[in-house]
C-alpha atoms as a PDB file:
ATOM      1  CA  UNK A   1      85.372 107.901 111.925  1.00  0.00           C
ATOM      2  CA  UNK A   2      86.716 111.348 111.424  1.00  0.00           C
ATOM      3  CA  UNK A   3      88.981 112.990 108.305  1.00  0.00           C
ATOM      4  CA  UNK A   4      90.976 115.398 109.139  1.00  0.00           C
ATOM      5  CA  UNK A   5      93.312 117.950 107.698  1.00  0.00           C
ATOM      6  CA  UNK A   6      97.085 118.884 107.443  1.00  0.00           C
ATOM      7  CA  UNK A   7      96.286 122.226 110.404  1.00  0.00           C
ATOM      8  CA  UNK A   8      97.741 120.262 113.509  1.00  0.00           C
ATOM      9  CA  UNK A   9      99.738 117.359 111.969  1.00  0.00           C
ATOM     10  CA  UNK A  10     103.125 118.383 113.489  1.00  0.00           C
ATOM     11  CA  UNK A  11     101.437 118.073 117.064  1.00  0.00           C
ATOM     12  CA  UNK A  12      99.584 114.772 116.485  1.00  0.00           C
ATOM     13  CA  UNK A  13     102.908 113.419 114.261  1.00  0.00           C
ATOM     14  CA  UNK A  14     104.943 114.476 117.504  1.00  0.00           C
ATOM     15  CA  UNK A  15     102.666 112.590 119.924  1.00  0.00           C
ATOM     16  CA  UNK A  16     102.520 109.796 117.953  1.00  0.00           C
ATOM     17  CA  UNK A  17     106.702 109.789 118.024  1.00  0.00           C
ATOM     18  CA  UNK A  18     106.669 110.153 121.416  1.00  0.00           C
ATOM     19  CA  UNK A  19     104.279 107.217 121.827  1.00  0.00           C
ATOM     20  CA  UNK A  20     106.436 105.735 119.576  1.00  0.00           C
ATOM     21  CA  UNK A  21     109.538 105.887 121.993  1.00  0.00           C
ATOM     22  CA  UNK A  22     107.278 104.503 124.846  1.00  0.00           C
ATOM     23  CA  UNK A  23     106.332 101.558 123.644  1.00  0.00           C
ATOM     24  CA  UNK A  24     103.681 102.558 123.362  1.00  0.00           C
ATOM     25  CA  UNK A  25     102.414 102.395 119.017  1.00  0.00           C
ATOM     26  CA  UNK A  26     102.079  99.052 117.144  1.00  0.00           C
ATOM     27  CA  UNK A  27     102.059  99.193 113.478  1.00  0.00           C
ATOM     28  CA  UNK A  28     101.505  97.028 109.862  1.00  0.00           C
ATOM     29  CA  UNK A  29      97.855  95.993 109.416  1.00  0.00           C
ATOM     30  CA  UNK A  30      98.103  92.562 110.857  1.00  0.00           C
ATOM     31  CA  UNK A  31      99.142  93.925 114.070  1.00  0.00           C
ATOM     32  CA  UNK A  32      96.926  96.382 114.528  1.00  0.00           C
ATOM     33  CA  UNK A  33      93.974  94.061 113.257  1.00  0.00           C
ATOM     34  CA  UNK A  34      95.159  91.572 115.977  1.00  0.00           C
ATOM     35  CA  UNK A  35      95.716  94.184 118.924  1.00  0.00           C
ATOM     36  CA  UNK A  36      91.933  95.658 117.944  1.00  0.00           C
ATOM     37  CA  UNK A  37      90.288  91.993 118.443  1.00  0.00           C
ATOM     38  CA  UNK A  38      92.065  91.465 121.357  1.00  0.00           C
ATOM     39  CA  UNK A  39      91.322  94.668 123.194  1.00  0.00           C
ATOM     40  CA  UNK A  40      94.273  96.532 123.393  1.00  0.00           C
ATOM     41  CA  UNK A  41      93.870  98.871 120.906  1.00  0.00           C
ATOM     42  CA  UNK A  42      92.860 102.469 121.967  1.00  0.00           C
ATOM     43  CA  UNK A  43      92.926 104.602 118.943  1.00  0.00           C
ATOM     44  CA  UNK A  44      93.572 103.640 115.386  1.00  0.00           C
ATOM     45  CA  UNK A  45      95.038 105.919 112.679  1.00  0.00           C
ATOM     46  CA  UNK A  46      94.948 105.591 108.979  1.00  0.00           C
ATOM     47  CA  UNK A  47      97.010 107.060 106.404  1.00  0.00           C
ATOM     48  CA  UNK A  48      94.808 109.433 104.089  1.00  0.00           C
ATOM     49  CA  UNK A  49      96.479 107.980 101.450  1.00  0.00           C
ATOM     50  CA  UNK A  50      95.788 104.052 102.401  1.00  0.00           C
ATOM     51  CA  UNK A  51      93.301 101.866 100.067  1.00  0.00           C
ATOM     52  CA  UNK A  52      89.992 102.080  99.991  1.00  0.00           C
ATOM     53  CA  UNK A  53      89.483  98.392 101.173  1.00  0.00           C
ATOM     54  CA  UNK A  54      92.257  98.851 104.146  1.00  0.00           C
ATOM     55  CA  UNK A  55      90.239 102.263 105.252  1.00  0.00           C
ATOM     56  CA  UNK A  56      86.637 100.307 105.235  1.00  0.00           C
ATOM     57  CA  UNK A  57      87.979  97.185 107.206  1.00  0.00           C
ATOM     58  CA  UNK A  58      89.359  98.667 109.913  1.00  0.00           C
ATOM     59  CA  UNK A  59      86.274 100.742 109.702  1.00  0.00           C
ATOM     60  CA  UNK A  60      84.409  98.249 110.414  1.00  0.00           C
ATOM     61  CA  UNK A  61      86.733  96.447 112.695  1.00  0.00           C
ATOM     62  CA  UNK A  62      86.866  99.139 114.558  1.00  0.00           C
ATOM     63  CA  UNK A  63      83.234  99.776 115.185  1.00  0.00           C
ATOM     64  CA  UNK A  64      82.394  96.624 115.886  1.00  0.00           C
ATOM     65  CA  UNK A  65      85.385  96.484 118.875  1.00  0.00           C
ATOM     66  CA  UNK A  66      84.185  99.681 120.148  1.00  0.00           C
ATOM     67  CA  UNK A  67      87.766 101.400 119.017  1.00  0.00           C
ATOM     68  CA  UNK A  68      88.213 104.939 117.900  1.00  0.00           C
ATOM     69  CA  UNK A  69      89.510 105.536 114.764  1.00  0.00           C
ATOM     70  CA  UNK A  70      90.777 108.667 112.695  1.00  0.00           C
ATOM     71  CA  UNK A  71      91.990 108.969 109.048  1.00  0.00           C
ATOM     72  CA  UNK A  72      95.322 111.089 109.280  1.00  0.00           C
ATOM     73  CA  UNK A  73      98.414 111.698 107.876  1.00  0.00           C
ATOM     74  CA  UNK A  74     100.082 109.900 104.533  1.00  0.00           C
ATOM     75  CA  UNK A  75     101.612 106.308 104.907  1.00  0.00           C
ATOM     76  CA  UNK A  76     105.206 108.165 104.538  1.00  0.00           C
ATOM     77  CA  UNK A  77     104.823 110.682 106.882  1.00  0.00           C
ATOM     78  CA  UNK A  78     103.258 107.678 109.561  1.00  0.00           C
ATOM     79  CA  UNK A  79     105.902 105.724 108.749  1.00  0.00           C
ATOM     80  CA  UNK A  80     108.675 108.264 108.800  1.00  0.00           C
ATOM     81  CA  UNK A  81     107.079 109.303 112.215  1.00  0.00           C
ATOM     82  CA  UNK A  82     107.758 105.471 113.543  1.00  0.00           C
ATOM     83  CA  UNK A  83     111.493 105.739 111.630  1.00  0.00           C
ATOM     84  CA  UNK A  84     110.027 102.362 110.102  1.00  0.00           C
ATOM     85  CA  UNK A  85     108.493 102.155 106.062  1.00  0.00           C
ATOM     86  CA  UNK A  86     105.574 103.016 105.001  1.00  0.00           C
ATOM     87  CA  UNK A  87     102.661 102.608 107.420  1.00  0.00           C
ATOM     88  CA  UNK A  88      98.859 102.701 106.177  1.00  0.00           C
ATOM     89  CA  UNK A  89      97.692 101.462 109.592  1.00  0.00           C
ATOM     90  CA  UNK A  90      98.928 102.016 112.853  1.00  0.00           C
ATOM     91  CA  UNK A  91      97.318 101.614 116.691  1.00  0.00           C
ATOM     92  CA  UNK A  92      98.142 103.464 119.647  1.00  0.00           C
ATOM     93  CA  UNK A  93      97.809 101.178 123.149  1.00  0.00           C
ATOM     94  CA  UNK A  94      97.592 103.421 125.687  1.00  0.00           C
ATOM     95  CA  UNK A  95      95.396 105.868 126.857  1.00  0.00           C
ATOM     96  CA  UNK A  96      97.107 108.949 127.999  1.00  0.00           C
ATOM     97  CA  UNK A  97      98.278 109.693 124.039  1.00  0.00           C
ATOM     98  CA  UNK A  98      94.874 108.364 122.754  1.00  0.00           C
ATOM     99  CA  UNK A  99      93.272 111.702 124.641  1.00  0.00           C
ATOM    100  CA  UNK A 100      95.646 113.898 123.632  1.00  0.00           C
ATOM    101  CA  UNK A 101      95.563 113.282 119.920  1.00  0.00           C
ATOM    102  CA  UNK A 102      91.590 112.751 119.813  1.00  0.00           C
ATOM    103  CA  UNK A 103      91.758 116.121 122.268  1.00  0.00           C
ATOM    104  CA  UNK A 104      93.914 117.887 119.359  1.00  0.00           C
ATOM    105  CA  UNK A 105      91.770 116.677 116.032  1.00  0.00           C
ATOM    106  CA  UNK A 106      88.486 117.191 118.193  1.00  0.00           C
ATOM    107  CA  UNK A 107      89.862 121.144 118.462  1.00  0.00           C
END
């Protein structure tokens, strides 16, 4: 699990958008809990700003399923991103954006 800060959020917002417009981003935490256990899931992202208990279970589901996860972003912004609500949890299902984001927060 890695934290990071506001210094490339446009880029990874962006990518996430464009993922977004794909097809390619599934989002509320029942659907991304569902599309970790089934092994579809390639990176998960959760909103800063989420609960402590929503941050440690996917955490954990996320270890355990072998899925990269970040902490990133506010729900608004995620959600906003999606043009959907707020989103504490989202999960992006394909590879080619999973390397690019993890590529731009590993920078």
């Amino acid at each position: 699990m890695r934290r990071w800060q506001n210094l490339t959020r446009d880029k990874v917002l962006n990518l996430i958008g464009l993922a977004m417009k794909a097809g390619h981003v599934v989002s509320g935490e029942f659907s991304v809990e569902k599309y970790i256990k089934s092994g579809k899931a390639r990176l998960v992202i959760i909103a800063t700003d989420a609960s402590q208990n929503t941050k440690k279970k996917f955490e954990d589901k996320c270890k355990f399923y072998n899925v990269p996860m970040i902490i990133y972003s506010t729900k608004e912004a995620l959600g906003m991103t999606l043009g959907k609500g707020l989103r504490s949890s989202i999960t992006l299902t394909e590879n080619g954006f999973k390397s690019a984001i993890l590529k731009i927060t590993e920078g």
